[in-house]
Protein backbone atom coordinates (compact mmCIF):
# COMPACT_ATOMS: atom_id res chain seq x y z
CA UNK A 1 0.00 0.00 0.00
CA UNK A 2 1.44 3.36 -1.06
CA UNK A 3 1.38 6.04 1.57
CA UNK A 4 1.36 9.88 0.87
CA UNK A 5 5.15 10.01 1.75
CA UNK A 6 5.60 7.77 -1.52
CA UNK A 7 4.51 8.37 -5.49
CA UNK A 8 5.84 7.13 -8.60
CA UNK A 9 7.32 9.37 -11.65
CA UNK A 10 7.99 7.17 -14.43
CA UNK A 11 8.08 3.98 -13.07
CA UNK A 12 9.98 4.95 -10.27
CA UNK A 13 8.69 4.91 -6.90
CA UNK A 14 10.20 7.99 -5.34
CA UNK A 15 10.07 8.58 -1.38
CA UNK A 16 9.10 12.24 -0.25
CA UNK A 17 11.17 12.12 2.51
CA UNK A 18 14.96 11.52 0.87
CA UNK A 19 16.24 13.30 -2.95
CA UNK A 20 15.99 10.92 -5.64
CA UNK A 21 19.06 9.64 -7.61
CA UNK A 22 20.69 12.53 -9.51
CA UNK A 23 19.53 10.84 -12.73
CA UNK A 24 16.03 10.73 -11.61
CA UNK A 25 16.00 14.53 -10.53
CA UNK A 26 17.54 15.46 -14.08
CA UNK A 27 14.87 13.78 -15.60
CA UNK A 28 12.03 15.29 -13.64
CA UNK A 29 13.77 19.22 -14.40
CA UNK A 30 13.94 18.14 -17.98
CA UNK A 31 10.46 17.37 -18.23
CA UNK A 32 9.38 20.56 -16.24
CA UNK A 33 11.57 22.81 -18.76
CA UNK A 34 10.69 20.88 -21.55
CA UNK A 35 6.46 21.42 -21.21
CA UNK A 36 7.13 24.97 -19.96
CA UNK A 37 8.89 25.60 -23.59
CA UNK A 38 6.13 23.73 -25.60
CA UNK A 39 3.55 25.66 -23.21
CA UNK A 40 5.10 29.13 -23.72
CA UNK A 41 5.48 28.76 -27.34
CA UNK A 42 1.38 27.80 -27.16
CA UNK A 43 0.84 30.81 -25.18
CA UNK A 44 2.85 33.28 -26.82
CA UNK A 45 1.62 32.04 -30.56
CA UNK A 46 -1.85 32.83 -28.93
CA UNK A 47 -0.66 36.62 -27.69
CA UNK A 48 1.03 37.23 -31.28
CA UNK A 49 -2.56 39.07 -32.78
CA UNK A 50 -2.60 35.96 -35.74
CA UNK A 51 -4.92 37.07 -38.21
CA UNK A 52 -7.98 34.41 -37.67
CA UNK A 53 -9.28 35.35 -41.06
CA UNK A 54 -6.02 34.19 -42.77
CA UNK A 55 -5.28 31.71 -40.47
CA UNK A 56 -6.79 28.38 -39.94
CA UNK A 57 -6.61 27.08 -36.35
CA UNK A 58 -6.66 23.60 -37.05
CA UNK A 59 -3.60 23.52 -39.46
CA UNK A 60 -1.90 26.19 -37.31
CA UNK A 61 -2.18 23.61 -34.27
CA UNK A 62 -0.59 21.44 -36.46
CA UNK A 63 1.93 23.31 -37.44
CA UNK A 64 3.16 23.80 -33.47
CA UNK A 65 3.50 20.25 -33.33
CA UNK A 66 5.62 20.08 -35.99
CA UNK A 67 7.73 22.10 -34.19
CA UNK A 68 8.78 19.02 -31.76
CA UNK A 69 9.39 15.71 -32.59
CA UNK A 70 7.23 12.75 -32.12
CA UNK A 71 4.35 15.05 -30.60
CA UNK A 72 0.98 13.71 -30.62
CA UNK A 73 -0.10 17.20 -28.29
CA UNK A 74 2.01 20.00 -26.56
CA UNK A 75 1.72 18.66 -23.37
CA UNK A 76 3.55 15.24 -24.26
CA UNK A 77 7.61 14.99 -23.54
CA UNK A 78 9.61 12.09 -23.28
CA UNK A 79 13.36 12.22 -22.44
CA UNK A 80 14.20 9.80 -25.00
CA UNK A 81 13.65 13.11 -27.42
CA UNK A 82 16.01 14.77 -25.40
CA UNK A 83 18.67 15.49 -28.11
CA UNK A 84 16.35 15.95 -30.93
CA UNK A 85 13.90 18.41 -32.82
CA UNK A 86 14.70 22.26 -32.19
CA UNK A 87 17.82 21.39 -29.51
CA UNK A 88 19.72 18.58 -31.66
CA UNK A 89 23.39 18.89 -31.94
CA UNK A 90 22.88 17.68 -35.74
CA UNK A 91 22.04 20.84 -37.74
CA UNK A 92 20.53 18.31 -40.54
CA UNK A 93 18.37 17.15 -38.48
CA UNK A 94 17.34 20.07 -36.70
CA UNK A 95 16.24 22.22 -39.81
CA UNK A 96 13.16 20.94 -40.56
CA UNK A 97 12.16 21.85 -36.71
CA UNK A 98 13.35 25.21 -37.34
CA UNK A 99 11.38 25.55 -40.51
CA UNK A 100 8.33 24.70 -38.84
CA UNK A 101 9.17 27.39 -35.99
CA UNK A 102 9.25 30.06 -38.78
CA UNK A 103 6.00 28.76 -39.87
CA UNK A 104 4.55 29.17 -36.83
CA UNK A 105 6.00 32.62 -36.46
CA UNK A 106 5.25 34.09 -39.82
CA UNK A 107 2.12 34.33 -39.15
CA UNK A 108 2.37 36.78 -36.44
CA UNK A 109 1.87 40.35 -36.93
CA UNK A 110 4.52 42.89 -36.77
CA UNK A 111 8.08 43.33 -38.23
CA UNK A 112 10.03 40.07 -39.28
CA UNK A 113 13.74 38.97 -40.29
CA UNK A 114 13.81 38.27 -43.92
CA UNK A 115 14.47 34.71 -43.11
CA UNK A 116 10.67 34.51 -42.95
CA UNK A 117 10.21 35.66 -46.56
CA UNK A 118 11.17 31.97 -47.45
């Protein structure tokens, strides 16, 4: 029987009362950062005045998720995508993240780079 001093994160019953393996406790920040960024990008593409008229929700919602790899929703992270999409160290495989970002961000009003004339 699990008491409130107990809960599990992944598989891994963790004890409230001593730190978790340093492992463990990277994992858990990861994941916090990790939805934060997916969640800000969410909120800030919803305070950058889109135009609704040109823009259609449904395949702009899409187009967020293309921003991260393997995403089914914003609010789903694994670490096993830790070193992939917008943050991988491969520059190859990182571009068609960044693409999407643009996408995303083109559609906001205001000023832009010329980059986003592509």
């Amino acid at each position: 029987m699990r008491t409130w001093a107990q809960f599990i994160w992944r598989d891994k019953e963790l004890a409230l009362d001593k730190l978790p393996r340093i492992s463990v406790f990277q994992e858990i920040v990861w994941e916090l950062y990790e939805l934060n960024f997916h969640l800000e990008l969410v909120s800030l593409d919803q305070c950058a005045n889109r135009d609704p008229v040109k823009v259609d929700l449904e395949i702009h919602v899409q187009e967020i998720l293309r921003c991260f790899p393997n995403m089914s929703g914003v609010s789903v992270v694994t670490i096993l995508y830790a070193n992939t999409g917008l943050i991988t160290n491969d520059w190859r495989e990182r571009l068609p993240f960044i693409l999407a970002f643009v996408g995303v961000m083109s559609c906001w009003k205001g000023l832009k780079p010329k980059v986003f004339d592509y």
